[in-house]
Protein backbone atom coordinates (compact mmCIF):
# COMPACT_ATOMS: atom_id res chain seq x y z
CA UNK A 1 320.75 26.78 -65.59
CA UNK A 2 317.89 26.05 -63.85
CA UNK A 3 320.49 24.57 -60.93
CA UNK A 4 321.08 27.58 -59.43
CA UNK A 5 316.92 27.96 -58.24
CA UNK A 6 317.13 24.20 -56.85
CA UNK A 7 320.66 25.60 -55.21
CA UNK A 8 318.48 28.56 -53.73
CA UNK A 9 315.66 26.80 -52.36
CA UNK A 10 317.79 24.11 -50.40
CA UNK A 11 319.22 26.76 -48.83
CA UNK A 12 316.25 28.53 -47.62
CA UNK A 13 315.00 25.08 -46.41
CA UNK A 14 317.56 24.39 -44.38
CA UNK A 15 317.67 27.82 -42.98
CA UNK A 16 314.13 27.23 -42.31
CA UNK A 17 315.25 23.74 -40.32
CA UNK A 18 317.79 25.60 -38.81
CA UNK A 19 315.46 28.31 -37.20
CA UNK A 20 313.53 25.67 -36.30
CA UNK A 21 315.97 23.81 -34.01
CA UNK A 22 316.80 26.99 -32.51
CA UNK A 23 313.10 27.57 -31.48
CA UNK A 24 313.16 23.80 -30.48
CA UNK A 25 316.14 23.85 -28.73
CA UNK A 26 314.61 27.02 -26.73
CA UNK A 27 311.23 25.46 -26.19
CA UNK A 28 313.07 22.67 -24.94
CA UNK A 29 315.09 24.44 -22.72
CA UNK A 30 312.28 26.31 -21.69
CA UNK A 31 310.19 23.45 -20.75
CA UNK A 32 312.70 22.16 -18.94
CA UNK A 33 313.08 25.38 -16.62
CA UNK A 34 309.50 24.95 -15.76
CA UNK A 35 309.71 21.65 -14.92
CA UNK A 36 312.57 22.17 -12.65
CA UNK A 37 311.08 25.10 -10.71
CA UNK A 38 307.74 22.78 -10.41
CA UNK A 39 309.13 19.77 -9.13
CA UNK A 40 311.56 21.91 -6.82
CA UNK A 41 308.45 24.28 -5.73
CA UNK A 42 307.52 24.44 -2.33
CA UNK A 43 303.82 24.24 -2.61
CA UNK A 44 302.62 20.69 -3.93
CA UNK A 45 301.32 20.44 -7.18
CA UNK A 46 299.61 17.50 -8.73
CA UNK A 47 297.67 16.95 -11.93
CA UNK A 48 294.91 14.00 -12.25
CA UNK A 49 292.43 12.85 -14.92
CA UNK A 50 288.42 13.24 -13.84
CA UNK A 51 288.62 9.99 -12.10
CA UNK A 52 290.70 11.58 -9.63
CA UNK A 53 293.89 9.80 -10.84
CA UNK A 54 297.29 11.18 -10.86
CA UNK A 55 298.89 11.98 -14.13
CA UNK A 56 301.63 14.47 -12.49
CA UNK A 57 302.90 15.06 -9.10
CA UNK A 58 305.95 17.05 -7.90
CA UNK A 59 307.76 16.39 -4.90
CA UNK A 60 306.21 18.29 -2.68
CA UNK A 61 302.78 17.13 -3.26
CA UNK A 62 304.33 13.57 -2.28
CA UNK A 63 306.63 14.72 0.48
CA UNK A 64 303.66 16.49 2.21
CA UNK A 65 301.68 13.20 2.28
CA UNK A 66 304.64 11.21 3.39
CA UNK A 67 305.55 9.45 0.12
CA UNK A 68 307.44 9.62 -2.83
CA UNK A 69 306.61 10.53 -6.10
CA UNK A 70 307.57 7.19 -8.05
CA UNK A 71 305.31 5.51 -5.00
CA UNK A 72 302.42 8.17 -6.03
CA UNK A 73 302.25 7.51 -9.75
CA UNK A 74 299.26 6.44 -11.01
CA UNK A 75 297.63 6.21 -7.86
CA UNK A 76 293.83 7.36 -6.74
CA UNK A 77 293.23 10.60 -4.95
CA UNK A 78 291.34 9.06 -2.74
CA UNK A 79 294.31 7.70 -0.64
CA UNK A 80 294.81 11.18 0.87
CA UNK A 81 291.33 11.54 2.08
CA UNK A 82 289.26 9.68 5.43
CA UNK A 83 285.79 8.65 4.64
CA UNK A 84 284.64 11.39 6.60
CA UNK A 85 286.48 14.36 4.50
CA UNK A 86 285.02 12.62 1.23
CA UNK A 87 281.78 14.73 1.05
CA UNK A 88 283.97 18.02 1.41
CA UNK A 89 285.97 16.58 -1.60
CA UNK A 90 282.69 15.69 -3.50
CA UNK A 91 281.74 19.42 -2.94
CA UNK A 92 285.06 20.97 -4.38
CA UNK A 93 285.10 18.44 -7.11
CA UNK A 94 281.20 19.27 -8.23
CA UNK A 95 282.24 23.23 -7.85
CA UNK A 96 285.38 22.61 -10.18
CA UNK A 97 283.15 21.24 -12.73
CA UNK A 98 280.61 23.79 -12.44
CA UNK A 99 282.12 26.84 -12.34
CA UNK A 100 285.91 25.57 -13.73
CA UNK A 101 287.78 26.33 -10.24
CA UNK A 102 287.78 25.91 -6.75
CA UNK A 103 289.90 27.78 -3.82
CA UNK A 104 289.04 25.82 -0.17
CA UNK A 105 290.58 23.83 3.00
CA UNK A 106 290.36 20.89 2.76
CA UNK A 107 291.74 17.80 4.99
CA UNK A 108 293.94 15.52 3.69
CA UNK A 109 295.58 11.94 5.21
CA UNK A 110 299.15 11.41 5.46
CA UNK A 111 300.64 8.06 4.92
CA UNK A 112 301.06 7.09 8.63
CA UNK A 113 297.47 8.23 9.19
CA UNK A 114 297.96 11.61 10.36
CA UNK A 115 295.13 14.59 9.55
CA UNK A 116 296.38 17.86 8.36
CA UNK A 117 294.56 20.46 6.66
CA UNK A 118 295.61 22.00 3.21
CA UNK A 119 294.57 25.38 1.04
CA UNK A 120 293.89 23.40 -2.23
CA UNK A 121 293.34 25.77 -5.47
CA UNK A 122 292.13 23.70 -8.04
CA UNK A 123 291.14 24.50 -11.72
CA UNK A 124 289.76 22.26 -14.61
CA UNK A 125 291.97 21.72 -17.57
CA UNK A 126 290.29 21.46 -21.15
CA UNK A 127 291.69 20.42 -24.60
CA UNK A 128 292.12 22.36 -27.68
CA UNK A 129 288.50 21.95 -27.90
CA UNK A 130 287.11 23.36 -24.34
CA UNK A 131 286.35 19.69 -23.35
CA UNK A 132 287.32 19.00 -19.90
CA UNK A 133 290.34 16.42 -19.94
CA UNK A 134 292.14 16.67 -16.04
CA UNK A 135 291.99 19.17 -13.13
CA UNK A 136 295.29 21.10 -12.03
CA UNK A 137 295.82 21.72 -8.45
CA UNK A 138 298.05 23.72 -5.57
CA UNK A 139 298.32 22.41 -2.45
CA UNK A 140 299.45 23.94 0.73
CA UNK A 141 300.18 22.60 4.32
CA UNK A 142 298.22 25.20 6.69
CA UNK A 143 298.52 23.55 9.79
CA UNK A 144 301.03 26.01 11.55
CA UNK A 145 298.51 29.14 10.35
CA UNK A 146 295.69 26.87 11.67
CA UNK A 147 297.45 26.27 15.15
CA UNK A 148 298.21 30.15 15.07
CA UNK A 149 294.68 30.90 14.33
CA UNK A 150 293.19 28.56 17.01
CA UNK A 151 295.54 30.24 19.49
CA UNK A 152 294.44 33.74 18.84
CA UNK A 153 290.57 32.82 18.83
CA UNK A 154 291.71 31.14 22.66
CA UNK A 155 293.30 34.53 23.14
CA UNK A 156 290.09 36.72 21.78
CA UNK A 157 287.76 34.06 23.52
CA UNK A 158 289.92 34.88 26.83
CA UNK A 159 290.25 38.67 26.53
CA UNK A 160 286.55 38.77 26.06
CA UNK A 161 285.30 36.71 28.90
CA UNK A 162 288.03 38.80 31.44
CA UNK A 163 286.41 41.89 30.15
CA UNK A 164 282.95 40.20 30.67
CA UNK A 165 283.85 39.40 34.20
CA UNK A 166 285.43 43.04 34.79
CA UNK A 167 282.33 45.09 33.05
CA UNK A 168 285.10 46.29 30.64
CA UNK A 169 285.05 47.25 26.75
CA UNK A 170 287.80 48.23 24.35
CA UNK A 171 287.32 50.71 21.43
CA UNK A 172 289.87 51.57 18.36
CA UNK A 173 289.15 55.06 16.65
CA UNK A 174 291.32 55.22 13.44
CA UNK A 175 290.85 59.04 12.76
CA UNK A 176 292.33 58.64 9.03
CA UNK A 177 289.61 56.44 7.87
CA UNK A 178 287.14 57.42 11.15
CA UNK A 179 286.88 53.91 11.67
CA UNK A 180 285.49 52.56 15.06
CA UNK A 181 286.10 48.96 16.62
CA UNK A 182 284.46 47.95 19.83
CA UNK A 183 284.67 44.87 21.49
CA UNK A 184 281.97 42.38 22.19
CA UNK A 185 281.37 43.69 26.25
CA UNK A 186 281.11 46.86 24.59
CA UNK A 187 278.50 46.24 22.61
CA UNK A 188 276.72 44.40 25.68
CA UNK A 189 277.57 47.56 28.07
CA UNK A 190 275.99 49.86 25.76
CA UNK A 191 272.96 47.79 24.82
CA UNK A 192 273.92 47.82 20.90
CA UNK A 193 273.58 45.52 18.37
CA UNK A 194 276.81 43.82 17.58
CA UNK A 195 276.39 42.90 13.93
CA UNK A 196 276.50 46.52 13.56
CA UNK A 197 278.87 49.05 12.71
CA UNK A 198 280.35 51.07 16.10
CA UNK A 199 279.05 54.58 16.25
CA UNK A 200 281.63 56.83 15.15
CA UNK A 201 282.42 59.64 17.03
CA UNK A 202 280.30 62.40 15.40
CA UNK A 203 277.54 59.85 16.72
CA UNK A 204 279.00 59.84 20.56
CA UNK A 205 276.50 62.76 21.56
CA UNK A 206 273.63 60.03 21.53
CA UNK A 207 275.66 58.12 23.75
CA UNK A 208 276.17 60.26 26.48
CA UNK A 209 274.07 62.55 28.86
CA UNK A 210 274.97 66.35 27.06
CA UNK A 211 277.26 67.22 30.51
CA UNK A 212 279.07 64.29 30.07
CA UNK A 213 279.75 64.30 26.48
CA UNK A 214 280.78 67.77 26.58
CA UNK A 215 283.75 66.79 29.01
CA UNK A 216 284.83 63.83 26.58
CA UNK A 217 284.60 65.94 23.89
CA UNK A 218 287.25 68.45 25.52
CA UNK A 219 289.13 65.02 26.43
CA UNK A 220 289.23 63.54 23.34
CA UNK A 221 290.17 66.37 21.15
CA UNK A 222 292.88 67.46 24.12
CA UNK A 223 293.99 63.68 23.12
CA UNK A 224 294.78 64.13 19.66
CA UNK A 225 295.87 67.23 19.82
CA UNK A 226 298.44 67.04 22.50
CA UNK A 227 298.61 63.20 23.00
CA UNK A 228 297.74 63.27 26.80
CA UNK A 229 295.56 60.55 28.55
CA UNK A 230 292.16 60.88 30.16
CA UNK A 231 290.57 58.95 32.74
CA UNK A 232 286.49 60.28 33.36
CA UNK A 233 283.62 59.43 35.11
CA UNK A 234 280.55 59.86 32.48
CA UNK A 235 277.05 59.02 32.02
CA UNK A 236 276.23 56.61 29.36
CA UNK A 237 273.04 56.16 27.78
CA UNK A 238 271.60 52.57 26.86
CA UNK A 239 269.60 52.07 23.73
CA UNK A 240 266.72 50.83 26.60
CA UNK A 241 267.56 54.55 28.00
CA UNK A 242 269.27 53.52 31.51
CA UNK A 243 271.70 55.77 32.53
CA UNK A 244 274.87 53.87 33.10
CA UNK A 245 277.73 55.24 35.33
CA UNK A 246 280.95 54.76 33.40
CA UNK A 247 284.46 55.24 33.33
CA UNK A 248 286.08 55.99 30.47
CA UNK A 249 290.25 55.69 29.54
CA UNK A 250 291.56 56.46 26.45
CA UNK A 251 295.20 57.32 25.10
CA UNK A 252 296.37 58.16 21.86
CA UNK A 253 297.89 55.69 18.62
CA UNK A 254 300.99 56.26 17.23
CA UNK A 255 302.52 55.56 13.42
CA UNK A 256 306.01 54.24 13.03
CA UNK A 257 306.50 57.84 11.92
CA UNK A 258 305.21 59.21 15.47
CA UNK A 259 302.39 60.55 14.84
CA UNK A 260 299.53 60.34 15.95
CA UNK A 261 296.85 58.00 13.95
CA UNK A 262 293.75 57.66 16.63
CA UNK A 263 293.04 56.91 20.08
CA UNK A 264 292.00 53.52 21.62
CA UNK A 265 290.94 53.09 25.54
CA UNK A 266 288.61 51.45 27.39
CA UNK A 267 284.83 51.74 28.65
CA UNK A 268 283.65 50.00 32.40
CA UNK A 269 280.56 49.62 33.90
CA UNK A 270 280.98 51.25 37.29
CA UNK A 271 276.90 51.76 38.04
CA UNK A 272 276.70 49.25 40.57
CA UNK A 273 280.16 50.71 42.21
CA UNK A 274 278.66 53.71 41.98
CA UNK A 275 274.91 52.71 43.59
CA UNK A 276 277.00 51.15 46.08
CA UNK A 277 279.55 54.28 47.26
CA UNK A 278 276.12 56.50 47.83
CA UNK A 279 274.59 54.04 49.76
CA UNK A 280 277.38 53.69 51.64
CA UNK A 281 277.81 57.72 51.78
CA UNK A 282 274.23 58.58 52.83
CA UNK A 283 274.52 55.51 55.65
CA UNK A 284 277.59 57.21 56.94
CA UNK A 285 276.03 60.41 57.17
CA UNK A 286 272.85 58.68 58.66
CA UNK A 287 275.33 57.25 61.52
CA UNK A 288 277.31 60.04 62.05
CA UNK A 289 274.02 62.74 62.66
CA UNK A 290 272.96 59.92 65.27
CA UNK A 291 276.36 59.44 66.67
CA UNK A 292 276.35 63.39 67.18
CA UNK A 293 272.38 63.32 68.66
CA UNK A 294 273.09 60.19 70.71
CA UNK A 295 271.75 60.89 74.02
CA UNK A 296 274.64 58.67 75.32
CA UNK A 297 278.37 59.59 75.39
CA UNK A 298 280.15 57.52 72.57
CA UNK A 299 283.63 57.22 72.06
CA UNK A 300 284.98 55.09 69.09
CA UNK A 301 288.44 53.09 70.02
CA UNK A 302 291.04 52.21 67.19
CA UNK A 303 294.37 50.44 68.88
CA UNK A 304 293.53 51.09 72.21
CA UNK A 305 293.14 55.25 70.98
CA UNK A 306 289.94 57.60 70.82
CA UNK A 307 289.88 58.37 67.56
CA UNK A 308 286.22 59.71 67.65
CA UNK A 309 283.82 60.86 70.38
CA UNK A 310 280.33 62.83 70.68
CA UNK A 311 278.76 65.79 71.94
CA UNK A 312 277.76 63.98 75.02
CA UNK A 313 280.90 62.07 75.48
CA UNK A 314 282.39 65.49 76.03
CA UNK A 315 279.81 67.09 78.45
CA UNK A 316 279.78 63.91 80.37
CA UNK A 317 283.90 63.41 80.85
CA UNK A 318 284.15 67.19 81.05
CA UNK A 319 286.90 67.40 78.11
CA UNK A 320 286.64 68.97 75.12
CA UNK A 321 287.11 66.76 71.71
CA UNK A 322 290.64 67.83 70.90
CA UNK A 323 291.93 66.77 74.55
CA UNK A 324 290.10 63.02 74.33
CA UNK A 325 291.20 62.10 70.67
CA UNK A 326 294.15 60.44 71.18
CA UNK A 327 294.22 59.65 74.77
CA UNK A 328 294.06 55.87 75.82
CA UNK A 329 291.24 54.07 75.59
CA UNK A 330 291.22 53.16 79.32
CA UNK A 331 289.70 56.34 80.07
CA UNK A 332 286.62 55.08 78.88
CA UNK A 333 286.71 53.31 81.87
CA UNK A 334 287.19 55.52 84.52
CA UNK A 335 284.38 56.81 86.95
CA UNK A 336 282.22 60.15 86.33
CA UNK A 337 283.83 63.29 87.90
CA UNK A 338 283.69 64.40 91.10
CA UNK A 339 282.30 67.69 89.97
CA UNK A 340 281.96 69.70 87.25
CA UNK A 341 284.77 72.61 88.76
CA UNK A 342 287.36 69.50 89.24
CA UNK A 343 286.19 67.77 85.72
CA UNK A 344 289.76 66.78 84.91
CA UNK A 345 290.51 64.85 88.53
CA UNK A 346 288.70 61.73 88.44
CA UNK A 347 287.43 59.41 90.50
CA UNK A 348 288.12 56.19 91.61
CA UNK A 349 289.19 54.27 88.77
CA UNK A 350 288.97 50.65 87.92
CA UNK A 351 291.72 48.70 86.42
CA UNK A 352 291.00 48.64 82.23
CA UNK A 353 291.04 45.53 80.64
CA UNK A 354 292.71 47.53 77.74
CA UNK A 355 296.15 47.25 80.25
């Protein structure tokens, strides 16, 4: 009789064994997935004790540095770094124990001696216990974002010293968010600070004289609402209060859906342009009221034409301006009139040097 229990409980043991091979078999198989898709992963990945020796690599980690992984095993981190990257790794290794992680570029050494710099993301690995036993780590080769980086900056540090040179600043108005951007000339231009935010637009009456904001205004909000350009001469006000004489461009932003998003444009410095056109205005007005006063008859000669004469020139040659512009310079040249009744038959004349 009592058989049949001993019968039962076999049974349920080996169904128990079973079910446990099954979740063995899967563990297994899981495992072995993961190990797969790390030592096939793109980014390296490498596991070392505290010493900084390595317990795991994949091959990626060891391709990166030029090696492979059998020829990695066991070996020092320290082979991937030149004495002078080893404070920066002393750093990362002292935040990894501190605060149990650590995200950073640091420079690593390839095995023909080559420097490259990596995104490392590190994070301490502890026992059942908490105790720290190993640090985990990602590692990633950023030297194409690095060269892409360095030749935007060269781009930025370009655009900024062409618009230094030209007295030009670029602005960005996002209208969704009402964010401004200004450039660095801008800020210099204007007299602002820099490391602070660009006035938005509901602050532009501040920066203008109240004439010339109220054109931009009509400008801008023309701009967004019909998407046309405009191109204005404006006053500007410094934060030192000088006047500037400006010209300002702007032109509207489009989504991918087509519409319109904000406006962007430029800002120049034309004060010294401008200082320079009114001096050059009021001296031509200066020249011409002595030109017409001159006591003497003038005539002004452009290939071998009059193009210009006075008052006198007139009275003394006995023609009126509209019959001397035009004519050959070699009258110029030619004796007074015999008299004022026969003003238009001349004298004697002598042989131009014009001919």
């Amino acid at each position: 009789m009592p058989a049949k229990p001993i019968y039962e409980e076999l049974e349920k043991r080996v169904k128990e064994l079973e079910e446990t091979a099954d979740e063995r078999a899967a563990s297994k198989k899981q495992l072995k997935f993961l190990s797969l898709a790390v030592d096939q992963g793109s980014e390296g990945i490498a596991v070392v004790d505290l010493d900084g020796n390595l317990e795991y690599l994949n091959n990626a980690f060891a391709k990166m540095h030029g090696y492979s992984a059998e020829e990695l095993a066991g070996k020092n981190l320290s082979i991937f770094h030149a004495p002078e990257q080893i404070p920066s790794v002393k750093a990362a290794n002292l935040e990894i124990k501190k605060t149990g992680s650590f995200k950073g570029e640091i420079w690593h050494v390839k095995r023909d001696g080559t420097v490259f710099p990596t995104l490392m993301h590190n994070s301490l690995i502890r026992d059942d216990a908490g105790k720290p036993i190993g640090i985990m780590g990602t590692l990633r080769d950023i030297t194409d974002i690095k060269q892409t980086d360095e030749v935007l900056r060269e781009s930025e540090r370009s655009l900024a010293e062409a618009q230094r040179l030209a007295g030009i600043g670029s602005w960005e108005w996002d209208t969704g968010t009402d964010t401004v951007i200004w450039s660095k000339e801008l800020y210099n231009i204007s007299g602002r600070d820099p490391n602070k935010f660009a006035p938005i637009f509901a602050e532009h009456p501040s920066l203008f004289t109240p004439e010339s904001f109220k054109r931009l205004d009509i400008a801008v909000r023309t701009a967004l609402d019909k998407g046309t350009q405009y191109d204005l001469d404006l006053e500007m006000i410094r934060t030192d209060g000088v006047i500037l004489q400006i010209r300002a461009r702007g032109e509207t932003m489009y989504n991918s859906a087509g519409h319109i998003i904000g406006l962007r444009g430029t800002v120049q410095d034309i004060t010294e342009r401008k200082q320079m056109e009114d001096t050059l205005k009021k001296n031509e007005q200066e020249l011409k009221s002595i030109f017409r006063a001159a006591p003497t008859g003038i005539g002004a000669v452009r290939d071998r034409f009059l193009y210009q004469v006075n008052d006198r020139f007139c009275e003394i040659t006995g023609y009126s301006k509209d019959e001397l512009i035009g004519q050959n310079a070699k009258i110029i040249y030619s004796t007074a009139y015999i008299s004022h009744e026969n003003k238009k038959k001349w004298g004697q004349t002598r042989k131009s040097s014009m001919d």
